[in-house]
C-alpha atoms as a PDB file:
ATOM      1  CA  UNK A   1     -14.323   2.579   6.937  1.00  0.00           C
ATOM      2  CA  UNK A   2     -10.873   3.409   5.643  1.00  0.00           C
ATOM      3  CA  UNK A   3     -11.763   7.499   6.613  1.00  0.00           C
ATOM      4  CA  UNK A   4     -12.694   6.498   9.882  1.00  0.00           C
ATOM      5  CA  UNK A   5      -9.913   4.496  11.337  1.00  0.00           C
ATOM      6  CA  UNK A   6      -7.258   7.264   9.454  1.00  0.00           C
ATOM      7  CA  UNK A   7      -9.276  10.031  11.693  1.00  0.00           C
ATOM      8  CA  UNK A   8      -9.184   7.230  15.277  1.00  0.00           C
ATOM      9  CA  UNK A   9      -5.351   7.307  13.978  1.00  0.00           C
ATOM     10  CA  UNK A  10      -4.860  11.137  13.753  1.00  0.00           C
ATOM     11  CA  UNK A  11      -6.405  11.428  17.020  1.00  0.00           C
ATOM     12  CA  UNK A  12      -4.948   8.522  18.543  1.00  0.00           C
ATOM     13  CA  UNK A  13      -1.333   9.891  17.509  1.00  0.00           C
ATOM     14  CA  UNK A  14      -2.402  13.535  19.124  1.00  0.00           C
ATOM     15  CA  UNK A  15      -3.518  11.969  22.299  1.00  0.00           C
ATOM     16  CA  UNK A  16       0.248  10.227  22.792  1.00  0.00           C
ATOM     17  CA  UNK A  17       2.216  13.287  21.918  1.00  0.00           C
ATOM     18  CA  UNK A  18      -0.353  15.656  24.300  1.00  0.00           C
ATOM     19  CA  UNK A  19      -0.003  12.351  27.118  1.00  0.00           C
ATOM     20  CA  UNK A  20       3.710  12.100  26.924  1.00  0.00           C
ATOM     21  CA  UNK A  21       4.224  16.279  27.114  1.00  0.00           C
ATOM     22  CA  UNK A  22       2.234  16.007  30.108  1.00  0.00           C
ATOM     23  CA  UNK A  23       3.831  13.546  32.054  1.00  0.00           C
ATOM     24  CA  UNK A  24       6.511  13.702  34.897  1.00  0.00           C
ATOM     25  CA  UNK A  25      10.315  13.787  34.018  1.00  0.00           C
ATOM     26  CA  UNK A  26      12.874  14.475  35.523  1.00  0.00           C
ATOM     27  CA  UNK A  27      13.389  18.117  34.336  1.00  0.00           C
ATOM     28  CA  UNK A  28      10.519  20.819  34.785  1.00  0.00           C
ATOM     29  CA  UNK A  29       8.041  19.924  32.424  1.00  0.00           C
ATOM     30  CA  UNK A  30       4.223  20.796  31.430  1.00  0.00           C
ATOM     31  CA  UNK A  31       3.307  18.034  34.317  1.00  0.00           C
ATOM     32  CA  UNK A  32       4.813  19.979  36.660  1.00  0.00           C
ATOM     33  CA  UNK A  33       2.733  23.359  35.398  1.00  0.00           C
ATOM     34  CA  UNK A  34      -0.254  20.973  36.166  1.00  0.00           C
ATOM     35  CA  UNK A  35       0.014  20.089  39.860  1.00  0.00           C
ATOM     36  CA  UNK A  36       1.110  16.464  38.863  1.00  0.00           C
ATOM     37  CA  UNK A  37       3.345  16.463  42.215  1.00  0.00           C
ATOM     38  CA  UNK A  38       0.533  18.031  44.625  1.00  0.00           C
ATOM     39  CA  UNK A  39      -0.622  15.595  47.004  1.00  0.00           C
ATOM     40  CA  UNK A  40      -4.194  16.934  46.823  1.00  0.00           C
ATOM     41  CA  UNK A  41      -5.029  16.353  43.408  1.00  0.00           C
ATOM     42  CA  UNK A  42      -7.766  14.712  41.602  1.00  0.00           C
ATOM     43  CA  UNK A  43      -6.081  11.422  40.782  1.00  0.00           C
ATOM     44  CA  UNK A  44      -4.290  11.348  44.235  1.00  0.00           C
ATOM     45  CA  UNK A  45      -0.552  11.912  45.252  1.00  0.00           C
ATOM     46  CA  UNK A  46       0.573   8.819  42.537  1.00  0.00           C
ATOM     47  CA  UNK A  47      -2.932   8.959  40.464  1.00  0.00           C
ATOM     48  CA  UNK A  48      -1.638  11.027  37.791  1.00  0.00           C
ATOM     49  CA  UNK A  49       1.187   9.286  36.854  1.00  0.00           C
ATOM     50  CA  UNK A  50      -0.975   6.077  36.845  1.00  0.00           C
ATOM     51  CA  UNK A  51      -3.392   7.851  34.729  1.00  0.00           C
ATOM     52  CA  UNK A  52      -1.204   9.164  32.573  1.00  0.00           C
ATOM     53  CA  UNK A  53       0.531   6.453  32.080  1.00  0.00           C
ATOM     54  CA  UNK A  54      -2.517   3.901  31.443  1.00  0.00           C
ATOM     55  CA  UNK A  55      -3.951   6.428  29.299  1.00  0.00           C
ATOM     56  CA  UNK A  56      -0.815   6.677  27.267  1.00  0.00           C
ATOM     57  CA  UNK A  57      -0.584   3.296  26.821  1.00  0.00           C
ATOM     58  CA  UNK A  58      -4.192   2.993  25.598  1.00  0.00           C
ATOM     59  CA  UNK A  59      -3.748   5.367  23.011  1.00  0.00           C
ATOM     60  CA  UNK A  60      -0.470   4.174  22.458  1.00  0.00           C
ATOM     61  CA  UNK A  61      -2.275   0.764  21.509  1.00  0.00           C
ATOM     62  CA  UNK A  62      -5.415   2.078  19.419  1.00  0.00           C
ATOM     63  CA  UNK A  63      -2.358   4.335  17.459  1.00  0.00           C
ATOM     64  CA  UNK A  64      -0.809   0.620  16.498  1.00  0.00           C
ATOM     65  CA  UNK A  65      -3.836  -1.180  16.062  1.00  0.00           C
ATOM     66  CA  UNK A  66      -5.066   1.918  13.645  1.00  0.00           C
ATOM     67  CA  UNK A  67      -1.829   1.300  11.879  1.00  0.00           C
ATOM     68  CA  UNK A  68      -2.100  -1.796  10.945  1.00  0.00           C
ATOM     69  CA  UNK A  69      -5.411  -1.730  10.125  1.00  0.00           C
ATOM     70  CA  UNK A  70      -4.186   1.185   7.479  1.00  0.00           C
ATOM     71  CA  UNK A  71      -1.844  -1.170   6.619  1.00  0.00           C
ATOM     72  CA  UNK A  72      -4.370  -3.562   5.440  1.00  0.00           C
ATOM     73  CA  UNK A  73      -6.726  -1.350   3.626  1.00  0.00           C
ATOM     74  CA  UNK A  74      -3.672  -0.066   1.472  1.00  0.00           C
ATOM     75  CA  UNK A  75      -2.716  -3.579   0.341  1.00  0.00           C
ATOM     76  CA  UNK A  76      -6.427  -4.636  -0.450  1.00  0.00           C
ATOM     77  CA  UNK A  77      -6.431  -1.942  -2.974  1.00  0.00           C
ATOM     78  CA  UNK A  78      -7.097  -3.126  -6.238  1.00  0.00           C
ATOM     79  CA  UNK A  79      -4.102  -3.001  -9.088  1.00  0.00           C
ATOM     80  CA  UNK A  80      -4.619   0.578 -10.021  1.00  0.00           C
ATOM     81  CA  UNK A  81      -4.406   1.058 -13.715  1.00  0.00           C
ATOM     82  CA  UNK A  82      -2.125   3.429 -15.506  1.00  0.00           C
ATOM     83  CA  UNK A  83      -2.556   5.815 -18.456  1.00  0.00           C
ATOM     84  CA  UNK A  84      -1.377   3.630 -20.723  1.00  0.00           C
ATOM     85  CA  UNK A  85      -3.507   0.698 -19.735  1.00  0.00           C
ATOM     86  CA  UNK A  86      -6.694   2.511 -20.996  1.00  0.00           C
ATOM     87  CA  UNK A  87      -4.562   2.830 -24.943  1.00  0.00           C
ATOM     88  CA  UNK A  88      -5.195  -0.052 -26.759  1.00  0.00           C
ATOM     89  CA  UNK A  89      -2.264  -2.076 -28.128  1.00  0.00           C
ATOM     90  CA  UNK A  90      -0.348  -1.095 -31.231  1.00  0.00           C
ATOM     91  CA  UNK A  91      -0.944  -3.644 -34.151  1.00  0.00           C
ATOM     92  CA  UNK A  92       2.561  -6.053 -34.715  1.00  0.00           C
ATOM     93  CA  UNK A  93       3.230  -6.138 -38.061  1.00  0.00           C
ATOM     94  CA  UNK A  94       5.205  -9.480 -39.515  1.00  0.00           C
ATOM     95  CA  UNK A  95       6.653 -10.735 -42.179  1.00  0.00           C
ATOM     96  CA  UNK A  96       4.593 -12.986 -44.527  1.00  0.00           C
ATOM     97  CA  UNK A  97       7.536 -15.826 -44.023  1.00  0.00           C
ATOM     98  CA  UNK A  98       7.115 -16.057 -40.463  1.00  0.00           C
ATOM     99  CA  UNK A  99       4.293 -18.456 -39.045  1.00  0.00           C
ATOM    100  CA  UNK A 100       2.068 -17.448 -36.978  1.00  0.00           C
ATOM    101  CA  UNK A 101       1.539 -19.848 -33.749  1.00  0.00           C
ATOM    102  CA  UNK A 102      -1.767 -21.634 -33.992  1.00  0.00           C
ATOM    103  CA  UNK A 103      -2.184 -20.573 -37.746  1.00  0.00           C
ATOM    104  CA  UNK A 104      -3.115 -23.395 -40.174  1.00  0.00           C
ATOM    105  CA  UNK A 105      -0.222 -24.018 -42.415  1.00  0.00           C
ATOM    106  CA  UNK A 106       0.066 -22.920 -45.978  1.00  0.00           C
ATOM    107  CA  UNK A 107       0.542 -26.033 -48.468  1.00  0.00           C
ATOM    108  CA  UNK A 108       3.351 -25.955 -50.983  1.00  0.00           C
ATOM    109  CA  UNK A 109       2.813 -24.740 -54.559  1.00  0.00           C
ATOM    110  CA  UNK A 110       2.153 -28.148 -56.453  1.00  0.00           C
ATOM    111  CA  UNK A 111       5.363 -28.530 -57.967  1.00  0.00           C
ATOM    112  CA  UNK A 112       5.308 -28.574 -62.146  1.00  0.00           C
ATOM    113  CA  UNK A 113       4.963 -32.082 -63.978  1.00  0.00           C
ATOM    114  CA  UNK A 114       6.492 -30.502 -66.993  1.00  0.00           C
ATOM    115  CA  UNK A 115       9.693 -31.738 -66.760  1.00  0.00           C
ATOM    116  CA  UNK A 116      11.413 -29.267 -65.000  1.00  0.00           C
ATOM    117  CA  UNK A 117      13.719 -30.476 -62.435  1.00  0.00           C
ATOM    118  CA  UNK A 118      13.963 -29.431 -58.854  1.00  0.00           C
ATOM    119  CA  UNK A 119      15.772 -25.486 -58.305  1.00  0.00           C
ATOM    120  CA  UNK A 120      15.403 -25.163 -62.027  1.00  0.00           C
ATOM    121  CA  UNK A 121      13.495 -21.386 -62.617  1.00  0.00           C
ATOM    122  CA  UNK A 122      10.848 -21.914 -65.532  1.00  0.00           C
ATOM    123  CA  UNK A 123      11.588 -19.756 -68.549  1.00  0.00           C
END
């Protein structure tokens, strides 16, 4: 779907820049190598510029519409992963004295009924 409105788009812009070369200014201009100004001419003596000018517009609005409907098929792409999101993590190493969230928690050594008070180091 995406291909096809990008190629409606492509065209779409072509068709503007071809419309608008072709059209009447006030200089001489590829209208003018045309027969825009004859009187006799398919479209009639002020049928060209209508044409022209309806057609431009058309195209004008498909180009816009095509545009935003690029627009939307770029932002509904999904998150595109990296290189590094296909690596797996690196292991964290920690200390032994720092708990771990959701860890049970390690009791205290019993503490020694021999008599030894509190701080004291056991010889």
């Amino acid at each position: 779907m995406e291909t096809l409105i990008l190629v409606v788009h492509v065209i779409a812009a072509l068709g503007v820049i071809g419309l608008v070369l072709l059209q009447h200014g006030k200089g001489a201009d590829v209208g003018a190598a045309f027969g825009s100004s004859a009187s006799g001419s398919v479209f009639g003596s002020a049928g060209s510029a209508n044409f022209l000018s309806r057609a431009t517009a058309i195209l004008a609005v498909i180009f816009f519409l095509t545009s935003l409907g690029l627009t939307y098929f770029s932002t509904r792409k999904g998150d595109q992963a990296g290189v590094m999101k296909s690596q797996p993590a690196p292991a964290k190493s920690m200390p032994a004295d720092v708990p771990v969230p959701g860890a049970p928690a390690v009791p205290a050594a019993p503490a020694d009924s021999g008599g030894s008070k509190a701080g004291e180091v056991p010889k």
